[in-house]
C-alpha atoms as a PDB file:
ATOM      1  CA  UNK A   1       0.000   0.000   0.000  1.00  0.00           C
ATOM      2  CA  UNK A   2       3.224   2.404   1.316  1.00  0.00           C
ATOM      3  CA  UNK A   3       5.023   3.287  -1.833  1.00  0.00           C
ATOM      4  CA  UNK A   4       8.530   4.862  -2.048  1.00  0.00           C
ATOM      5  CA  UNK A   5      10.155   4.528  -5.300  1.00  0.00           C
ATOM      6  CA  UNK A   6      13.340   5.968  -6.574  1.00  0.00           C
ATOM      7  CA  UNK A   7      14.312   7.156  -9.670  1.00  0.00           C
ATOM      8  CA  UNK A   8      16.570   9.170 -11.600  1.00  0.00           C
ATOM      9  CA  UNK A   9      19.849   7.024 -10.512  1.00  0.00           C
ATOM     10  CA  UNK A  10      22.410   6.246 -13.693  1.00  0.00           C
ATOM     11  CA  UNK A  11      26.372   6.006 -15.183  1.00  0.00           C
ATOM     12  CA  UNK A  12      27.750   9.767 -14.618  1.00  0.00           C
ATOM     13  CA  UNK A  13      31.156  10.449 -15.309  1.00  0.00           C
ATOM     14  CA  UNK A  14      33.164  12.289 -12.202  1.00  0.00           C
ATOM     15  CA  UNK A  15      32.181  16.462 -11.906  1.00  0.00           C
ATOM     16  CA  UNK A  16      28.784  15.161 -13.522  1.00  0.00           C
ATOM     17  CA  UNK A  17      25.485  15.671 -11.928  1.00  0.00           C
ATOM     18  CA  UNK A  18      22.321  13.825 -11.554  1.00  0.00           C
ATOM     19  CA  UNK A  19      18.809  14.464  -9.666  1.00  0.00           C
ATOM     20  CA  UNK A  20      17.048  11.260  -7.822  1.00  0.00           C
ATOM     21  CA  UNK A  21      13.763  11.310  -7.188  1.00  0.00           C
ATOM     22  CA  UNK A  22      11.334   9.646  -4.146  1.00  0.00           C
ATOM     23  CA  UNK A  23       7.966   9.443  -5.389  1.00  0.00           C
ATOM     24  CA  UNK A  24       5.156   8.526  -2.619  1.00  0.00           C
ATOM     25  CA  UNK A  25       1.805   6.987  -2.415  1.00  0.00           C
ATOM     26  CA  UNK A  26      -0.489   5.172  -0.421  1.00  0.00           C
ATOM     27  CA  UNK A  27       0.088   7.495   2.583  1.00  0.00           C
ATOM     28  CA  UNK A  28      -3.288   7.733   4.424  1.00  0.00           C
ATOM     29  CA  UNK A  29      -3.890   9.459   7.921  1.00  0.00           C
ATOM     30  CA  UNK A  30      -0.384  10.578   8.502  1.00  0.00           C
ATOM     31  CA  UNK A  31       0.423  11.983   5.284  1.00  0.00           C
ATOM     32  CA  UNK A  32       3.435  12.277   3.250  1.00  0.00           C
ATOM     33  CA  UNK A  33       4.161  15.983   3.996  1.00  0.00           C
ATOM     34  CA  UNK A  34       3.891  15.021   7.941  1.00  0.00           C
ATOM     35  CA  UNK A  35       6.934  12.716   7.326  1.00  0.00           C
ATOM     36  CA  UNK A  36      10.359  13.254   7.738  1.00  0.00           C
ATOM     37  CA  UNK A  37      12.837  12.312   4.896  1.00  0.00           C
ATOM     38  CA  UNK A  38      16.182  11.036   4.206  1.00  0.00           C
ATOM     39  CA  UNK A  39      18.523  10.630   1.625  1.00  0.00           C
ATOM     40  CA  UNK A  40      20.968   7.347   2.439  1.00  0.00           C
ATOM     41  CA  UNK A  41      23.380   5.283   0.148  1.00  0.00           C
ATOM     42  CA  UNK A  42      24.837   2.046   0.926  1.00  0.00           C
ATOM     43  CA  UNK A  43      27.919  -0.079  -0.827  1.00  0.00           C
ATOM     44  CA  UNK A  44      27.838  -3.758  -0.688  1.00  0.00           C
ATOM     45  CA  UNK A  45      29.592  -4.842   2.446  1.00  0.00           C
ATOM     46  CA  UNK A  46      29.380  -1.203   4.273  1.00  0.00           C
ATOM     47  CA  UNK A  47      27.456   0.288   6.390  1.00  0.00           C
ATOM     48  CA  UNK A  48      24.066   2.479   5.012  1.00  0.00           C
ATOM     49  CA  UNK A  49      25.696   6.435   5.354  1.00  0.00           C
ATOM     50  CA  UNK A  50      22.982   8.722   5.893  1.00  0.00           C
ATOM     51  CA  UNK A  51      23.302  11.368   3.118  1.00  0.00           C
ATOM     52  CA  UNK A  52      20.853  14.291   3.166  1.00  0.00           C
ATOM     53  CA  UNK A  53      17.646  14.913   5.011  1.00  0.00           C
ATOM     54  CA  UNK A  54      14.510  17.335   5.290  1.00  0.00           C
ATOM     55  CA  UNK A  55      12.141  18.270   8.021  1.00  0.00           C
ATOM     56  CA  UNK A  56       8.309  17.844   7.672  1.00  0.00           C
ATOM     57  CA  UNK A  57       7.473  21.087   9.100  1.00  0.00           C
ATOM     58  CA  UNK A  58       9.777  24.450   8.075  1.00  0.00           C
ATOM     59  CA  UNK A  59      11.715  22.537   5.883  1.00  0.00           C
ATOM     60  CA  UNK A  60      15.110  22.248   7.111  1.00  0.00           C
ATOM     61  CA  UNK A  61      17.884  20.475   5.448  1.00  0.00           C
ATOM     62  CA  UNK A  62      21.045  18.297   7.164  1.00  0.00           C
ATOM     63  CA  UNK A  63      23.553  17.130   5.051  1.00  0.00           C
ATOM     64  CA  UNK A  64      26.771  14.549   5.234  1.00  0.00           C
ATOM     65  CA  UNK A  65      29.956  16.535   5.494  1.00  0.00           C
ATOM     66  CA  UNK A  66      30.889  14.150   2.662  1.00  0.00           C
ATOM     67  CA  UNK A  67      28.153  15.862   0.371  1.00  0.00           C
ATOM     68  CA  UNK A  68      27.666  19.563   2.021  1.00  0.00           C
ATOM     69  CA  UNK A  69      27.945  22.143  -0.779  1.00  0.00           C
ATOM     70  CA  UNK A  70      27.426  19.641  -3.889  1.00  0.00           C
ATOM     71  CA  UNK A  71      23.690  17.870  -3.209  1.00  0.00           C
ATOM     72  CA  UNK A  72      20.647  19.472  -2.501  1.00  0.00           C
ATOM     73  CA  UNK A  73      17.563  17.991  -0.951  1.00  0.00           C
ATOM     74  CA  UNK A  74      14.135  19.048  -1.435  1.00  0.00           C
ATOM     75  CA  UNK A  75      10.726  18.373  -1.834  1.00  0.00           C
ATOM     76  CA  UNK A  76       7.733  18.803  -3.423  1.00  0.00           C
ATOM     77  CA  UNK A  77       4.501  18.587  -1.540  1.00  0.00           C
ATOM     78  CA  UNK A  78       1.860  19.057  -4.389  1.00  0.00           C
ATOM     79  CA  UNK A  79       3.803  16.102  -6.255  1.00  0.00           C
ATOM     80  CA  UNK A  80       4.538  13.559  -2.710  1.00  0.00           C
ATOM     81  CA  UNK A  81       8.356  13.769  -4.100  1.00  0.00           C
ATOM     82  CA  UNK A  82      11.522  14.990  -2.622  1.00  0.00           C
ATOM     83  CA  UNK A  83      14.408  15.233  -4.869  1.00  0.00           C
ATOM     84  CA  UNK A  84      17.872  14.923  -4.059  1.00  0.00           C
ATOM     85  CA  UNK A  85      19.857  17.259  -6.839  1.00  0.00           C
ATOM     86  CA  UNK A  86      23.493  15.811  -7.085  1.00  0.00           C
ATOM     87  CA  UNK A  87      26.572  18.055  -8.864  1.00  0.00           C
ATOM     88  CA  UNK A  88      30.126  17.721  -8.904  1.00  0.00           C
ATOM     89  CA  UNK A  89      29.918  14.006  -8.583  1.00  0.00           C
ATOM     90  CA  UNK A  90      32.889  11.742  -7.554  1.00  0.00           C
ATOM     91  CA  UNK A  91      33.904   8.166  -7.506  1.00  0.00           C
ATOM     92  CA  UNK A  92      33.134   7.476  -3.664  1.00  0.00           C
ATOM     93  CA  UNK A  93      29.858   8.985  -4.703  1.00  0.00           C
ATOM     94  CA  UNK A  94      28.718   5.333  -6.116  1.00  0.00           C
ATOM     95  CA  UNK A  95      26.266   3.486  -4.281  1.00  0.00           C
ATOM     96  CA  UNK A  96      22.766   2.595  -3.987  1.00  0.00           C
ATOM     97  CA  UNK A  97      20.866   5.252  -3.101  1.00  0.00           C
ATOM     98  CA  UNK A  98      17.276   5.265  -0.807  1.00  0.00           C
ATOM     99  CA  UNK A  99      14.852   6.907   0.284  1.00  0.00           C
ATOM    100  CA  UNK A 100      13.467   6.549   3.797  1.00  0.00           C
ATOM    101  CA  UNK A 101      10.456   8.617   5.103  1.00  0.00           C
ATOM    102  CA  UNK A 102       9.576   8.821   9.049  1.00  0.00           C
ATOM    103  CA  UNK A 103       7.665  10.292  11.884  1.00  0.00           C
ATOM    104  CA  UNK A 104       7.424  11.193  15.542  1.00  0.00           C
ATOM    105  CA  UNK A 105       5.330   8.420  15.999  1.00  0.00           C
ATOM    106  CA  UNK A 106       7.507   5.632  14.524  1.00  0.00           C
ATOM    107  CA  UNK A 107       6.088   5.144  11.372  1.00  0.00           C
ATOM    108  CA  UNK A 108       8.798   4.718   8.895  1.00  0.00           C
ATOM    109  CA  UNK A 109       9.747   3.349   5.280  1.00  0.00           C
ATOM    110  CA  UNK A 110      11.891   2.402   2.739  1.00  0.00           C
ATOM    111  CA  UNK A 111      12.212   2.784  -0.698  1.00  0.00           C
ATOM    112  CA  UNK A 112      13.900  -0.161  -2.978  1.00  0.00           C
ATOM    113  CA  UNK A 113      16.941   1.914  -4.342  1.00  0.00           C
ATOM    114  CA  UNK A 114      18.420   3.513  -7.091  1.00  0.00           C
ATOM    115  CA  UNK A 115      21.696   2.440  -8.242  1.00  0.00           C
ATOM    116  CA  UNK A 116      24.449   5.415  -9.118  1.00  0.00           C
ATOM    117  CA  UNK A 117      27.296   5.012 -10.382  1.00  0.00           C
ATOM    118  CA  UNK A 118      30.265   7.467 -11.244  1.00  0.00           C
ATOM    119  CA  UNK A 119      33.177   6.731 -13.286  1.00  0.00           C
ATOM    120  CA  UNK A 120      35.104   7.796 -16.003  1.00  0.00           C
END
């Protein structure tokens, strides 16, 4: 019923950019824009790095130091999607990237992943 899908992952080459996308349905009573959410990547056999996140309520963004100044989170609340806009791209930027939407109340989910990848 929950629905977070990612999109928008793909081959860049380094100093490249790319914009992901976390599209949600199925939200009913708490909705979407009530939810908290995050931004994480993971590499096979290391542990899930939280990336970027924003707040349900003014909007706030957190980033990684490893990403501050190059992505930008954001959302969209007519369109239940938060983007996360990616520039200057490097190597150690591959990984599989998810979504992950939460709130004070415990409810939380997952998206399935988008895979990025940035090489020359």
């Amino acid at each position: 019923q929950v629905q977070l899908v990612e999109s928008g992952g793909g081959l860049v080459q380094p100093g490249g950019s790319l914009r992901l996308s976390c599209a949600a349905s199925g939200f009913t009573g708490f909705t979407f824009s009530s939810y908290v959410v995050s931004w994480y990547r993971q590499v096979p056999g290391k542990e899930r790095e939280l990336v970027a996140s924003i707040a349900d309520t003014d909007g706030s963004r957190n980033y990684a130091d490893s990403v501050k100044g190059r992505f930008t989170i954001s959302r969209d609340y007519g369109k239940n999607t938060v983007y996360l806009q990616m520039n200057s791209l490097k190597p150690e930027d591959t990984a599989v990237y998810y979504c992950k939407a939460f709130n004070t109340f415990g409810y939380q989910y997952w998206g399935q992943g988008t895979q990025v990848t940035v090489s020359s």
